[in-house]
PDB file of N, CA and C in Angstrom:
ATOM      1  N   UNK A   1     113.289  83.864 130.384  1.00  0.00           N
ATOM      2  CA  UNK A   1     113.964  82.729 129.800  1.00  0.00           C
ATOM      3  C   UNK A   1     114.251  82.992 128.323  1.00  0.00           C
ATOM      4  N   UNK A   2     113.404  83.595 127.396  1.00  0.00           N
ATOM      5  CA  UNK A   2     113.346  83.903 126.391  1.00  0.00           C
ATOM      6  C   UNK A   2     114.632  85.091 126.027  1.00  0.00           C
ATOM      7  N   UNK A   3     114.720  85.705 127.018  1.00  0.00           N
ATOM      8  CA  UNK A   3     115.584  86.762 126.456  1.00  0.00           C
ATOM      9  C   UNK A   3     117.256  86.048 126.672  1.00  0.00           C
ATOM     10  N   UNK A   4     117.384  85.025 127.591  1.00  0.00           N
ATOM     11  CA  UNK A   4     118.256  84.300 127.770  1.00  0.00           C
ATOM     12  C   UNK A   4     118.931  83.460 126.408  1.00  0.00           C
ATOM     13  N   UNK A   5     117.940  83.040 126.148  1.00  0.00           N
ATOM     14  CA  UNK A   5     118.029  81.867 125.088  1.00  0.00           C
ATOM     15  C   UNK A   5     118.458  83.188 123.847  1.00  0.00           C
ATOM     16  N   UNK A   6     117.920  84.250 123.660  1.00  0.00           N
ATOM     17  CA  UNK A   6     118.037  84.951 122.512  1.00  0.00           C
ATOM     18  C   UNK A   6     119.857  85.622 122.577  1.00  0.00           C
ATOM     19  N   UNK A   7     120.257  85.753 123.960  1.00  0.00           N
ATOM     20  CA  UNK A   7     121.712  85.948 123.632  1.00  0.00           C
ATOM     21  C   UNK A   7     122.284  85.242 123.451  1.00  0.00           C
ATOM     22  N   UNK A   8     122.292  83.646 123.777  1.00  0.00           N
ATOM     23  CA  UNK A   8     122.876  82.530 123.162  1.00  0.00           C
ATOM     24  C   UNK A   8     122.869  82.307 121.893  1.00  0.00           C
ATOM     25  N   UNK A   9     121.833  82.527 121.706  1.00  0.00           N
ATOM     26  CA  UNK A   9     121.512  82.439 119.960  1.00  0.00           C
ATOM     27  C   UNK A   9     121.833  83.285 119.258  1.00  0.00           C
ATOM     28  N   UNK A  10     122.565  84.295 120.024  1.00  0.00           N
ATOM     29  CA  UNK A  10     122.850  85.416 118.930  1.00  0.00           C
ATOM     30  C   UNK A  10     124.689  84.972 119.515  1.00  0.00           C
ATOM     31  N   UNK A  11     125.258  83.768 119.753  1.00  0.00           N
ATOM     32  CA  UNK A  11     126.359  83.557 120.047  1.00  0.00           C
ATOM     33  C   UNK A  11     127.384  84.396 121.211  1.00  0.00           C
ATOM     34  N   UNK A  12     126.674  84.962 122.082  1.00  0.00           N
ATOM     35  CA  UNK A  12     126.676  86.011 123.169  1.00  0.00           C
ATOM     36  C   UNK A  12     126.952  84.847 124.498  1.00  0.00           C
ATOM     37  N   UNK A  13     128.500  84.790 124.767  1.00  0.00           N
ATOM     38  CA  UNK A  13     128.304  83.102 126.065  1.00  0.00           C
ATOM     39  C   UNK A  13     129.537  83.473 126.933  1.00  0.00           C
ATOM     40  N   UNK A  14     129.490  82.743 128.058  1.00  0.00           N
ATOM     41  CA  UNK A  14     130.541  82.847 128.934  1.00  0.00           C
ATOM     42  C   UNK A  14     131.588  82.121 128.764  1.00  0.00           C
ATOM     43  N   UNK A  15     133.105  82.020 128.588  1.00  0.00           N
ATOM     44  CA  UNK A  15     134.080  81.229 128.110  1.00  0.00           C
ATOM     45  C   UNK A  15     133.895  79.814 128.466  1.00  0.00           C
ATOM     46  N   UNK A  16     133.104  79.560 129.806  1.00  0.00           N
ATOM     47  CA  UNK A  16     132.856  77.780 129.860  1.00  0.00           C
ATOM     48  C   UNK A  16     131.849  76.986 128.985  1.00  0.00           C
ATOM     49  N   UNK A  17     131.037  77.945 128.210  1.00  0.00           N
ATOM     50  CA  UNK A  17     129.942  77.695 127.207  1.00  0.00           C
ATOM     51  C   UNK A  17     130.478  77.794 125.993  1.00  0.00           C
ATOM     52  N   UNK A  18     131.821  78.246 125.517  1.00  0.00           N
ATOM     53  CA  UNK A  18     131.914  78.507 124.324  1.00  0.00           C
ATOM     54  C   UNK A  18     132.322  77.177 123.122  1.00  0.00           C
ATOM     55  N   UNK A  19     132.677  76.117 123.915  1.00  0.00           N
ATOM     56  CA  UNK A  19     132.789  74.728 123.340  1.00  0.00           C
ATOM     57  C   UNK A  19     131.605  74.113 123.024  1.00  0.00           C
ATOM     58  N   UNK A  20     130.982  74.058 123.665  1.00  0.00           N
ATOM     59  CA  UNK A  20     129.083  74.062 123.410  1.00  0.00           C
ATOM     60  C   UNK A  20     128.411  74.304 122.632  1.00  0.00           C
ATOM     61  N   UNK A  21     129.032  75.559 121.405  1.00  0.00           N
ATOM     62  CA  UNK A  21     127.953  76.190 120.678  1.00  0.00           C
ATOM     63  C   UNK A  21     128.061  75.189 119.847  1.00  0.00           C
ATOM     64  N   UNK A  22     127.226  75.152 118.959  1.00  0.00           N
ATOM     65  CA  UNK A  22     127.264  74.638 117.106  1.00  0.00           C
ATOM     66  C   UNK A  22     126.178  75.362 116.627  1.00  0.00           C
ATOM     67  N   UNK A  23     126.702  75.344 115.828  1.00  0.00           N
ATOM     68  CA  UNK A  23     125.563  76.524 114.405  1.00  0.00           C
ATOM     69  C   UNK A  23     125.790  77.939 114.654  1.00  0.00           C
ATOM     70  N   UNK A  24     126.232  78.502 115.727  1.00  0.00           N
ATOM     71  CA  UNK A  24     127.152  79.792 115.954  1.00  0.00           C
ATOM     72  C   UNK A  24     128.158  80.329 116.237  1.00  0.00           C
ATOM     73  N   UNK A  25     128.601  81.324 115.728  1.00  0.00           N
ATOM     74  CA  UNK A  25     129.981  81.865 115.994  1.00  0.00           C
ATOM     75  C   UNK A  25     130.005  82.292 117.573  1.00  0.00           C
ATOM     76  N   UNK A  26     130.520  81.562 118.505  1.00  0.00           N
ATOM     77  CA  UNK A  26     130.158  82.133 119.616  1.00  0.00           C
ATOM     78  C   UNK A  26     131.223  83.134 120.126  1.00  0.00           C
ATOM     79  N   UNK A  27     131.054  83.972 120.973  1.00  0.00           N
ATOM     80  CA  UNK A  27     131.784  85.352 121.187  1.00  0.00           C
ATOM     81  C   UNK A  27     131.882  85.198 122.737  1.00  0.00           C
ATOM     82  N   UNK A  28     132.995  84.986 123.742  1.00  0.00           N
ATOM     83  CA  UNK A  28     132.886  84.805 124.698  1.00  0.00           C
ATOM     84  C   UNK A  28     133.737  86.217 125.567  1.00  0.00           C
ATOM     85  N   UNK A  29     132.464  86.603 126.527  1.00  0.00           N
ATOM     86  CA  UNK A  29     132.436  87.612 127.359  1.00  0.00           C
ATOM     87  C   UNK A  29     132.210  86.904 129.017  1.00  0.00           C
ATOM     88  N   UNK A  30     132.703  88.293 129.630  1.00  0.00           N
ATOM     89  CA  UNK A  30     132.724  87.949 131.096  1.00  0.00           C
ATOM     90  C   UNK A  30     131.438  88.048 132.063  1.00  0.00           C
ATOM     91  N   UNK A  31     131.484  87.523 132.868  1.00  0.00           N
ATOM     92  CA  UNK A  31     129.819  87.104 133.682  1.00  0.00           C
ATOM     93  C   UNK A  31     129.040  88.200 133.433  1.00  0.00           C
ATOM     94  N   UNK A  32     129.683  89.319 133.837  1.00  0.00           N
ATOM     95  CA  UNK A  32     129.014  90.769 133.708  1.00  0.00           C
ATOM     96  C   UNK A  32     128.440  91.356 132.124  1.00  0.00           C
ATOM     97  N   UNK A  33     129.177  90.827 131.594  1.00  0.00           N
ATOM     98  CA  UNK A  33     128.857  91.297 129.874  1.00  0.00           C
ATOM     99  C   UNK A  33     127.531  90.445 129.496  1.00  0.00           C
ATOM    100  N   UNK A  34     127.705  89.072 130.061  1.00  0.00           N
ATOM    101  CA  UNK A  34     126.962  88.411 129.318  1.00  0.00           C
ATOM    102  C   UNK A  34     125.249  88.655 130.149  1.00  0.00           C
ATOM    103  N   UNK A  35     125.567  88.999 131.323  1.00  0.00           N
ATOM    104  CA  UNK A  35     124.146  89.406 132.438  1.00  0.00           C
ATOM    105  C   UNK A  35     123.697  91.000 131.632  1.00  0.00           C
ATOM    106  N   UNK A  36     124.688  91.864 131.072  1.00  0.00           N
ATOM    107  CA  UNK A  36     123.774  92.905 130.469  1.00  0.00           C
ATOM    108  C   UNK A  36     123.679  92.854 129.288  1.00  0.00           C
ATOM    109  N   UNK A  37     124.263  91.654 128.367  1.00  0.00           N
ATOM    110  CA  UNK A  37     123.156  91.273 127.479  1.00  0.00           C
ATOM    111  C   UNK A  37     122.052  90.766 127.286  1.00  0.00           C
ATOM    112  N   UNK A  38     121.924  89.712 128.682  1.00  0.00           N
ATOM    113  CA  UNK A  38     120.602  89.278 128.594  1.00  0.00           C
ATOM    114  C   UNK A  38     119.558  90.216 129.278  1.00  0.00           C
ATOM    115  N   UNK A  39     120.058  91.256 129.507  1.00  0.00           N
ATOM    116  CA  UNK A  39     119.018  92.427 130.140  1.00  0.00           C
ATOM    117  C   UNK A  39     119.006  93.481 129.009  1.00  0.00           C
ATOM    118  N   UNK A  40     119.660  93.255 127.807  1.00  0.00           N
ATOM    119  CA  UNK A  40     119.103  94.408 126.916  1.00  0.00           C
ATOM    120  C   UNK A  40     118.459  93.323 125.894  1.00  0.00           C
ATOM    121  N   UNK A  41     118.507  92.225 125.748  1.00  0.00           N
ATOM    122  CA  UNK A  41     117.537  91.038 125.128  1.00  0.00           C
ATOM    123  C   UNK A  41     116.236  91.313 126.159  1.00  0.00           C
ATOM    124  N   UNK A  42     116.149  91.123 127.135  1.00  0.00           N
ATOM    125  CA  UNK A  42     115.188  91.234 128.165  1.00  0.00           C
ATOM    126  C   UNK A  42     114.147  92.756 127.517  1.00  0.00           C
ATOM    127  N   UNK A  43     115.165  94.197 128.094  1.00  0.00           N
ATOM    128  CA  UNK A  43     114.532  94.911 127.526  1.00  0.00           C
ATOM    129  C   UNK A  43     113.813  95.276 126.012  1.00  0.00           C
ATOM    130  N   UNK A  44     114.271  94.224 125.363  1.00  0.00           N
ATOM    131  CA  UNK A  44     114.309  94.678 123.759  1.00  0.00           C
ATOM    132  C   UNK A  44     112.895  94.030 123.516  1.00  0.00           C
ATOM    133  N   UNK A  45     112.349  92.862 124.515  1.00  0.00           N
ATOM    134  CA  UNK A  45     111.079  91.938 124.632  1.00  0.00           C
ATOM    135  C   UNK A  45     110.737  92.910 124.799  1.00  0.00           C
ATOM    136  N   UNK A  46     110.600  93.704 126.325  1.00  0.00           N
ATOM    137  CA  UNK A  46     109.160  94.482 127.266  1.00  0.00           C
ATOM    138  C   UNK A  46     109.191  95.451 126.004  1.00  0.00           C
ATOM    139  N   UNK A  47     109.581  95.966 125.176  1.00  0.00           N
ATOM    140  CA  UNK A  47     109.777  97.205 124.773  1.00  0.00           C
ATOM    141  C   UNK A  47     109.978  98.284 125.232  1.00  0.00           C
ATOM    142  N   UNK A  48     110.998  97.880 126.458  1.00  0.00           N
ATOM    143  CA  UNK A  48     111.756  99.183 127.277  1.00  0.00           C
ATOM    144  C   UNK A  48     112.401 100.079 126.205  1.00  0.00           C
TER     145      UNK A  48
END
């Protein structure tokens, strides 16, 4: 969940989320972009 929340917060969203943000510049990528960001947020936790 954590690594989830950390690509949002780093303004990392899918174009139906991008009206949503406030307080970030949000950057909108496609389902796939945004699933291997939250898996290199993911890895960046475990210290893969």
């Amino acid at each position: 969940m954590a690594a989830c929340f950390d690509t949002l917060n780093a303004g990392i969203v899918t174009k139906d989320l991008v009206n949503l943000m406030e307080g970030v510049e949000a950057k909108a990528v496609n389902s796939a972009d945004f699933i291997k960001a939250i898996r290199a947020n993911l890895e960046k936790r475990l210290g893969c």
